[in-house]
C-alpha atoms as a PDB file:
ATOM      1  CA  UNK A   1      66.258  19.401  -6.474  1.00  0.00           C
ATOM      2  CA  UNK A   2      64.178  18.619  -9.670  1.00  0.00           C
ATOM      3  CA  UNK A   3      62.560  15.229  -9.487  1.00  0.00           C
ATOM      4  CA  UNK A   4      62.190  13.131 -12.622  1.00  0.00           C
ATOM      5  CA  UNK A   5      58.419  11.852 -14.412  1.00  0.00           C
ATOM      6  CA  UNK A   6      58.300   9.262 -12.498  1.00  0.00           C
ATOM      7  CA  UNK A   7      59.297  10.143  -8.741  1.00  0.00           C
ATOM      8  CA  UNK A   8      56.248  12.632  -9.471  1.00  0.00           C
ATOM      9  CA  UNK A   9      54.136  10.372 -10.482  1.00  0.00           C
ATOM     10  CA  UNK A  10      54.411   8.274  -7.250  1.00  0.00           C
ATOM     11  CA  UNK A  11      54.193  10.500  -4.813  1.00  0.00           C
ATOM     12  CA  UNK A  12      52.118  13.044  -6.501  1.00  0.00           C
ATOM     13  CA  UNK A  13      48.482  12.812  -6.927  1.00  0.00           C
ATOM     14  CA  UNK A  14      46.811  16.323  -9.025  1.00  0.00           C
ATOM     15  CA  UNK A  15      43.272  16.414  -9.186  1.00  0.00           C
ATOM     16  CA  UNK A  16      41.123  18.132 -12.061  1.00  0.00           C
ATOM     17  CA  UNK A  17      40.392  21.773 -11.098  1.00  0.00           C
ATOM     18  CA  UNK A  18      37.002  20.925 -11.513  1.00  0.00           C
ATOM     19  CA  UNK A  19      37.265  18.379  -8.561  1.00  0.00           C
ATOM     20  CA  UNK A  20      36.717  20.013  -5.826  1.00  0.00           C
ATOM     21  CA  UNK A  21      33.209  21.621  -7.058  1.00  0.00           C
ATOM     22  CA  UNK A  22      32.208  18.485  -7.950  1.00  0.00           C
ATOM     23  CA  UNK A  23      33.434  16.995  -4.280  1.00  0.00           C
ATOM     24  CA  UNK A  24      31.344  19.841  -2.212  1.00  0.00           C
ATOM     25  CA  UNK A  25      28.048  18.812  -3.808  1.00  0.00           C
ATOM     26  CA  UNK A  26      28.977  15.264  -3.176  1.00  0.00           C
ATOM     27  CA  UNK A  27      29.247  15.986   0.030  1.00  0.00           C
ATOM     28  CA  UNK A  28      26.079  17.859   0.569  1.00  0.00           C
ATOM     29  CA  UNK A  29      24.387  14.910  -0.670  1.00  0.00           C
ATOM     30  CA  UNK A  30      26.004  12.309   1.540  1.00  0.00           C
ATOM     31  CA  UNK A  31      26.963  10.608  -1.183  1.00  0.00           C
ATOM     32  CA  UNK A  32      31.160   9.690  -2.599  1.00  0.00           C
ATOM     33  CA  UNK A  33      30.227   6.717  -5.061  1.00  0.00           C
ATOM     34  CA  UNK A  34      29.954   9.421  -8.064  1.00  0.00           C
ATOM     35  CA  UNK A  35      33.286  11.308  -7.296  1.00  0.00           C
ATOM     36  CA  UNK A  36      35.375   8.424  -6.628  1.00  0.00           C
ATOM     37  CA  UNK A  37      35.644   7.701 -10.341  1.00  0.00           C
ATOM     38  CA  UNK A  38      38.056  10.451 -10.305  1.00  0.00           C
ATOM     39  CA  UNK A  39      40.810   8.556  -8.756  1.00  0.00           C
ATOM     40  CA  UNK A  40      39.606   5.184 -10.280  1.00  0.00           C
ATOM     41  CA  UNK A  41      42.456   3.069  -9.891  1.00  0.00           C
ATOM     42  CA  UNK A  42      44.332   4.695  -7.509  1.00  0.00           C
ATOM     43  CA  UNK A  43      44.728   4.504  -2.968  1.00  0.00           C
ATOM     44  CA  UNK A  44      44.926   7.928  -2.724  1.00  0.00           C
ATOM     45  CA  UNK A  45      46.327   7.842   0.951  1.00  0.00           C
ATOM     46  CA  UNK A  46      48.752   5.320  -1.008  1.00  0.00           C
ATOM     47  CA  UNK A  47      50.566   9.006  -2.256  1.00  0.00           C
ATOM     48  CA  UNK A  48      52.536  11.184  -0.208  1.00  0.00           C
ATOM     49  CA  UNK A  49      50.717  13.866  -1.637  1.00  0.00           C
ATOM     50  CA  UNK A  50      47.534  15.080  -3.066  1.00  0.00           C
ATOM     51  CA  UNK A  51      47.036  18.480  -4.703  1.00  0.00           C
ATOM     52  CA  UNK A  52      43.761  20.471  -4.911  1.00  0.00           C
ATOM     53  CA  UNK A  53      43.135  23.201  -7.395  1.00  0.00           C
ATOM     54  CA  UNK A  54      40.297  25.775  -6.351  1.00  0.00           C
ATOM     55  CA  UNK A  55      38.380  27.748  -8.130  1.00  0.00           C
ATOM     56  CA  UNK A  56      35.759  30.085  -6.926  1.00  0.00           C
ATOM     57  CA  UNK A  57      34.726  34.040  -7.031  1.00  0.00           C
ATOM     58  CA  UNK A  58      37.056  34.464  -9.915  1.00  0.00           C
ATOM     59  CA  UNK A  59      40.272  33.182  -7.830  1.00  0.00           C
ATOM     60  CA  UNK A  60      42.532  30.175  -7.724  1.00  0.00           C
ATOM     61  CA  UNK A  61      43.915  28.791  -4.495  1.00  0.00           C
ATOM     62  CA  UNK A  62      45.714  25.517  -4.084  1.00  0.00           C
ATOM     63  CA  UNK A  63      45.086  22.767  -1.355  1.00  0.00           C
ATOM     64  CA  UNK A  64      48.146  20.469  -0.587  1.00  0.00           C
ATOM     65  CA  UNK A  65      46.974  16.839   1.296  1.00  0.00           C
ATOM     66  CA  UNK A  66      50.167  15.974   3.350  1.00  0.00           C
ATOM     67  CA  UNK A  67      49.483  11.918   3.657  1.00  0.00           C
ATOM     68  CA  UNK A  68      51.892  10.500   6.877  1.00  0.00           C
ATOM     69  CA  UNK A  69      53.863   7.695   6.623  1.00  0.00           C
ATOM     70  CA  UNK A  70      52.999   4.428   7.569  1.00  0.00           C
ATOM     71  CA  UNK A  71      54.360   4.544  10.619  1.00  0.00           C
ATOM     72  CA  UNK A  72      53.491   7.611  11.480  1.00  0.00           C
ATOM     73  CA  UNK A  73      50.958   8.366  14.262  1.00  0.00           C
ATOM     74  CA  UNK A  74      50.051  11.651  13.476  1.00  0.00           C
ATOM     75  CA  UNK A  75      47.272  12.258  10.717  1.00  0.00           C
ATOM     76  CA  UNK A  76      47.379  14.029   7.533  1.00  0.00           C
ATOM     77  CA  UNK A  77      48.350  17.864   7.203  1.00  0.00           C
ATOM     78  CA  UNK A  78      45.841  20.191   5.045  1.00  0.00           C
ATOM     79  CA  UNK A  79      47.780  23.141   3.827  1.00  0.00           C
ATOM     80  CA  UNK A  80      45.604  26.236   2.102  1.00  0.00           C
ATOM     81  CA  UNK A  81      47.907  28.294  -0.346  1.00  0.00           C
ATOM     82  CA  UNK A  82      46.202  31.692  -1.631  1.00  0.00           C
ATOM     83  CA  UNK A  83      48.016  34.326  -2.895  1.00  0.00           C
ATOM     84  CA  UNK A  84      45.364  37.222  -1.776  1.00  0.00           C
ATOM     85  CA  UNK A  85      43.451  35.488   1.038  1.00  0.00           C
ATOM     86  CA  UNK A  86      40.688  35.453  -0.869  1.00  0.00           C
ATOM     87  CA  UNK A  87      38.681  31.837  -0.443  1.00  0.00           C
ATOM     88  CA  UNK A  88      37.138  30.530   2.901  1.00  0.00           C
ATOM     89  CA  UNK A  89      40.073  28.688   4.525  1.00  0.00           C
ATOM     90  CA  UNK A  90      37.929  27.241   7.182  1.00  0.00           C
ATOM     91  CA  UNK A  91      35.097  26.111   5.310  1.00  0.00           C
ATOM     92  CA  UNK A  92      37.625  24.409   3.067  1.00  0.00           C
ATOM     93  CA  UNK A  93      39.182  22.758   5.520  1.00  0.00           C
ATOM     94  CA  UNK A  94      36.186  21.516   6.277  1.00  0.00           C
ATOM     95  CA  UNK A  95      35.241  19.964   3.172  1.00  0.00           C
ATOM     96  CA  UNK A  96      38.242  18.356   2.895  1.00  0.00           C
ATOM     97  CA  UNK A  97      38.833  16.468   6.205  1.00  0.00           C
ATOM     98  CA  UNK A  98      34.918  14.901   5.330  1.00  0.00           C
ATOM     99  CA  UNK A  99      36.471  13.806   2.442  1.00  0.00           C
ATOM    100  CA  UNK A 100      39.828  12.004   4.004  1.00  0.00           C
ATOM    101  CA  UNK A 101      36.915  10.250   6.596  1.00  0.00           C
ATOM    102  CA  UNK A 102      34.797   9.146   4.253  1.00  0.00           C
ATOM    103  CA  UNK A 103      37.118   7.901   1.812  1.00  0.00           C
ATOM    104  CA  UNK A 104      38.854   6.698   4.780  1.00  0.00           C
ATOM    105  CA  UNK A 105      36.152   4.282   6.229  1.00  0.00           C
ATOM    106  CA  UNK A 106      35.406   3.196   2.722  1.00  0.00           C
ATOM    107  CA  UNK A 107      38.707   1.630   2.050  1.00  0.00           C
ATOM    108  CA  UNK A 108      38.691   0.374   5.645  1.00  0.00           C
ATOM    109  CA  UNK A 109      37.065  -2.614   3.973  1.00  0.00           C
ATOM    110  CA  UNK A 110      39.757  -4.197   2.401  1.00  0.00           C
ATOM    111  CA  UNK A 111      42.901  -1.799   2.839  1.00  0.00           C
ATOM    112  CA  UNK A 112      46.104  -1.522   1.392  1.00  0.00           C
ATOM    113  CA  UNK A 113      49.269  -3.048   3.188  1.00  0.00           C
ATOM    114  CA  UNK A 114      51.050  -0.087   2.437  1.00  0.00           C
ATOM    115  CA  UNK A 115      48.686   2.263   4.322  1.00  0.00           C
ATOM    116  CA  UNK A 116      48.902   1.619   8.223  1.00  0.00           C
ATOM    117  CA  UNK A 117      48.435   5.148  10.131  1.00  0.00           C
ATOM    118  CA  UNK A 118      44.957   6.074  11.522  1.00  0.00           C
ATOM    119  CA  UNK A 119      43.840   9.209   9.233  1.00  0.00           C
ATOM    120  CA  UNK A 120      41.153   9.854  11.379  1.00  0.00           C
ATOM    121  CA  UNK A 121      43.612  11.373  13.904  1.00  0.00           C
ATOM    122  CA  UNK A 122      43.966  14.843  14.650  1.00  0.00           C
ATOM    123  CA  UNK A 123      44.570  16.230  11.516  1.00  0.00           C
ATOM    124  CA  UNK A 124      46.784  19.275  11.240  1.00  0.00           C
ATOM    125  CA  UNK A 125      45.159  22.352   9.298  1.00  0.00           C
ATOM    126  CA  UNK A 126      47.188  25.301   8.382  1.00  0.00           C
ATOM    127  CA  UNK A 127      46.941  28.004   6.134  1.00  0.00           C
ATOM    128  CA  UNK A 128      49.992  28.670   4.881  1.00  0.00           C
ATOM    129  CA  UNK A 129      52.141  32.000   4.535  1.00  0.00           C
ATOM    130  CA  UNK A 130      52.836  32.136   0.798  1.00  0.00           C
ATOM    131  CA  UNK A 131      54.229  35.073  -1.442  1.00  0.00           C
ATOM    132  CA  UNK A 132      51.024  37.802  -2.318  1.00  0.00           C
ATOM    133  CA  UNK A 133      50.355  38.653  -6.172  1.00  0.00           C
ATOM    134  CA  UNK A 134      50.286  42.005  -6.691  1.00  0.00           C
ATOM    135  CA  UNK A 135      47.722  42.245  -9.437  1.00  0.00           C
ATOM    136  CA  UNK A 136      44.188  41.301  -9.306  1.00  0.00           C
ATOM    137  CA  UNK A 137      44.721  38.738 -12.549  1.00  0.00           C
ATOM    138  CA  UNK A 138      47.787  36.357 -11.297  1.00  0.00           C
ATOM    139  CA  UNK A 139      45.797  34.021  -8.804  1.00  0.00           C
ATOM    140  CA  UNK A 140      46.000  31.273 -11.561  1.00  0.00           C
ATOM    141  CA  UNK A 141      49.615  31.914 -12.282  1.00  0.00           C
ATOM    142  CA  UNK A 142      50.889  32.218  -8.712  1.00  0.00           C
ATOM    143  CA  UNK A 143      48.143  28.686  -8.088  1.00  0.00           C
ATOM    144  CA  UNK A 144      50.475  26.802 -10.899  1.00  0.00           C
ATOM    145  CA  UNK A 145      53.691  28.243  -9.536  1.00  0.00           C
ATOM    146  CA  UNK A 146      52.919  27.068  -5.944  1.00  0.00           C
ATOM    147  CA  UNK A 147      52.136  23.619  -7.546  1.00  0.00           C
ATOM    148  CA  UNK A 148      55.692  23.902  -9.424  1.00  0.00           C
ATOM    149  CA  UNK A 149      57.829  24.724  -6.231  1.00  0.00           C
ATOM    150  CA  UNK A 150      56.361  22.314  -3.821  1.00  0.00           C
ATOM    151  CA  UNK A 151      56.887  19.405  -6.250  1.00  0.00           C
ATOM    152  CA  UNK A 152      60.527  20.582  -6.636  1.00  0.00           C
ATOM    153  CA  UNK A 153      60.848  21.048  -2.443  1.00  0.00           C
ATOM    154  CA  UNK A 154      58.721  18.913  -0.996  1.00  0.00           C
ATOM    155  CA  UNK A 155      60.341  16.192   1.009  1.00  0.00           C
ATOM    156  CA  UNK A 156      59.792  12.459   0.808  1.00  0.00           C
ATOM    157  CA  UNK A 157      56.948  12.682   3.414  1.00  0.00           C
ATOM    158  CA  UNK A 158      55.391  16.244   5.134  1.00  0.00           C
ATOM    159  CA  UNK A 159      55.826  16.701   8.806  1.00  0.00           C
ATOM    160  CA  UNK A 160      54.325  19.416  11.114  1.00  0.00           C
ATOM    161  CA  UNK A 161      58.063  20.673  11.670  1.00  0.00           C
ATOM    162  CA  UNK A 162      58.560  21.132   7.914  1.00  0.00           C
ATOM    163  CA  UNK A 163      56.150  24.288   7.831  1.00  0.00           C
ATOM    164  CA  UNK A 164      58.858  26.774   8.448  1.00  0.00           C
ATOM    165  CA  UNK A 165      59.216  25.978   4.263  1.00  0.00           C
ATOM    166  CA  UNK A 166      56.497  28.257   3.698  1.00  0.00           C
ATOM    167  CA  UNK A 167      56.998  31.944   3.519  1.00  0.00           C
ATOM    168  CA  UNK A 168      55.937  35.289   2.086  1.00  0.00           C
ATOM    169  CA  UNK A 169      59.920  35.401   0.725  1.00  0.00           C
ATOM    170  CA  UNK A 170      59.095  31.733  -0.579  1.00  0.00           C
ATOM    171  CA  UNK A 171      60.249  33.644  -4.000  1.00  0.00           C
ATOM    172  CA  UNK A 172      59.483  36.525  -5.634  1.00  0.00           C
ATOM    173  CA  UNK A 173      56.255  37.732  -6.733  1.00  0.00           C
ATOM    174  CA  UNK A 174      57.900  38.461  -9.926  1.00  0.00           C
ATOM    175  CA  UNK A 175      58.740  34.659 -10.113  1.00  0.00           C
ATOM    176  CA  UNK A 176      55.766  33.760 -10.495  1.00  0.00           C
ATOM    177  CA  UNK A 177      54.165  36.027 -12.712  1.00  0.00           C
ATOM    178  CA  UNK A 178      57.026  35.303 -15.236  1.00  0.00           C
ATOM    179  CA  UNK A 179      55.132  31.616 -15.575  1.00  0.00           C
ATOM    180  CA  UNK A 180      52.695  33.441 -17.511  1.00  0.00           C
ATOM    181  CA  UNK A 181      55.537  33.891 -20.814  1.00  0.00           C
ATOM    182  CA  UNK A 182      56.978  30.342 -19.954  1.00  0.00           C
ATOM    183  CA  UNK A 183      53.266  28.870 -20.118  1.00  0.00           C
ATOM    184  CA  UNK A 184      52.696  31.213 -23.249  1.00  0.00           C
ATOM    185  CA  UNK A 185      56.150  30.131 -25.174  1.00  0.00           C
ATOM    186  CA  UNK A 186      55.275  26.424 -24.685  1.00  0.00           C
ATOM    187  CA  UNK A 187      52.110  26.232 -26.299  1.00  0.00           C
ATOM    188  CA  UNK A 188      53.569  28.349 -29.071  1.00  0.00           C
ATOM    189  CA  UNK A 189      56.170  25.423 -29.223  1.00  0.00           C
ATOM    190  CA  UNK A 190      53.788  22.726 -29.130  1.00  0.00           C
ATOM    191  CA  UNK A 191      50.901  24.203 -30.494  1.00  0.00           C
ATOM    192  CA  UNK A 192      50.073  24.528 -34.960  1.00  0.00           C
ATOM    193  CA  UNK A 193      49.675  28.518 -35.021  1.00  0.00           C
ATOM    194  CA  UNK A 194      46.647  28.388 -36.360  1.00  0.00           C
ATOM    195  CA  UNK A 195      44.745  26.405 -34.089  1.00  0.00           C
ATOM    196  CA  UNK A 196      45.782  28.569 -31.184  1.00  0.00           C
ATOM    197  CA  UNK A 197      46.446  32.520 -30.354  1.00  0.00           C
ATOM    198  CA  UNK A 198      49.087  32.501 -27.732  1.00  0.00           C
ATOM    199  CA  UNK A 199      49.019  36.208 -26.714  1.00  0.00           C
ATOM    200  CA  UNK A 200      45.581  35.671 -25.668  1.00  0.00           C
ATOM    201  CA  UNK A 201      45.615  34.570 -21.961  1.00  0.00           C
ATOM    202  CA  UNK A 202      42.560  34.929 -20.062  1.00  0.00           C
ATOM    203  CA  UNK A 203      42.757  37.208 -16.513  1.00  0.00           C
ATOM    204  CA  UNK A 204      43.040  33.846 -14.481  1.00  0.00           C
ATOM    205  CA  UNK A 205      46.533  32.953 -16.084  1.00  0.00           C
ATOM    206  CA  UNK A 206      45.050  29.511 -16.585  1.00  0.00           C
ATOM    207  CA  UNK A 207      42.719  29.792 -20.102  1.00  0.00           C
ATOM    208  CA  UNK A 208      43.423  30.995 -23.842  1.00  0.00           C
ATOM    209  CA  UNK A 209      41.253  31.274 -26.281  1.00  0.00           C
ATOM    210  CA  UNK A 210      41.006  29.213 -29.422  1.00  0.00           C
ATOM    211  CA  UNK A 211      40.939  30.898 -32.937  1.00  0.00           C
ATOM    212  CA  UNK A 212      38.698  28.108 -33.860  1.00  0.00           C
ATOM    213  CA  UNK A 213      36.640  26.538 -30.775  1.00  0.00           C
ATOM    214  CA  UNK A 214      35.445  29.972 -28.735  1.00  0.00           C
ATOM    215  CA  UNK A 215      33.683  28.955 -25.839  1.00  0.00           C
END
């Protein structure tokens, strides 16, 4: 089932891909204040979901934040999506529980009505079983694609008993791979030719080069 603009927009929250970087070396310094300004605005455990580009040693991999309903008693569920394995699924996990505590006990201070389960609870962490690229260039493509289908699938709120929606047979390797032309005849629709050359997509699936700005 497709969801419209605005469904996504509720229950979605997709960080920068430069977040999570940034978030680590917050971290190591003990300090949120500077990060938080990227999700000014916004409760984050307000969404049913939050979405977490990586990048790191060449490679994407996604992580999905699975935020409980309000009357739930459980915590949130991490999920780790890589398409060759690649990036340190524990040390991730790591990172980002500190992250749900400490933005946790910040908003403990005046919290939202909305927001009523304890996310300091056991959280769940689980690396899930996801379709493999086949290349050593897709990671980007197949990190988009896994964005793309859990938007479309992903039910109002995540539940431990909802993992069985992860497979290698998700869809076919060859699925996502084909993003790479749809991503590549949308700019060409939206783009002036001359500002941009279409048929040059970096290795990552995620970058193109301008004919004018090189960087």
């Amino acid at each position: 089932m497709e969801r419209n603009i605005k469904d996504c927009s509720d229950k979605f929250y997709i960080f920068n891909p430069y977040f999570f970087e940034t978030l680590e070396e917050a971290l190591l310094e003990g300090d949120l204040s500077k990060v938080r300004t990227w999700w000014k605005g916004v409760n984050i455990f307000d969404r049913a979901y939050l979405i977490l580009p990586i990048h790191g040693a060449s490679h994407w991999s996604l992580v999905i934040i699975c935020i409980p309903a309000k009357e739930s008693t459980s915590g949130p569920i991490i999920l780790h999506l890589d398409s060759l394995g690649l990036h340190p699924s524990t040390k991730i996990f790591i990172i980002v529980e500190r992250f749900l505590d400490k933005e946790w006990f910040h908003l403990e201070k005046n919290p939202s009505p909305n927001t009523k389960f304890d996310v300091v609870a056991s959280m769940i962490k689980e690396i899930a079983k996801v379709p493999q690229q086949n290349n050593g260039y897709d990671s980007g493509i197949f990190m988009l694609y896994y964005i793309e289908r859990f938007i479309s699938e992903a039910p109002e709120r995540f539940t431990e008993d909802k993992l069985c929606m992860f497979s290698e047979s998700w869809f076919k390797p060859e699925d996502a791979s084909q993003l790479r032309h749809t991503i590549r005849q949308r700019m060409a629709e939206l783009l002036p030719a001359d500002t941009i050359n279409v048929d040059t997509v970096a290795s990552d699936g995620l970058a193109v080069q301008s004919k004018k700005h090189k960087r």
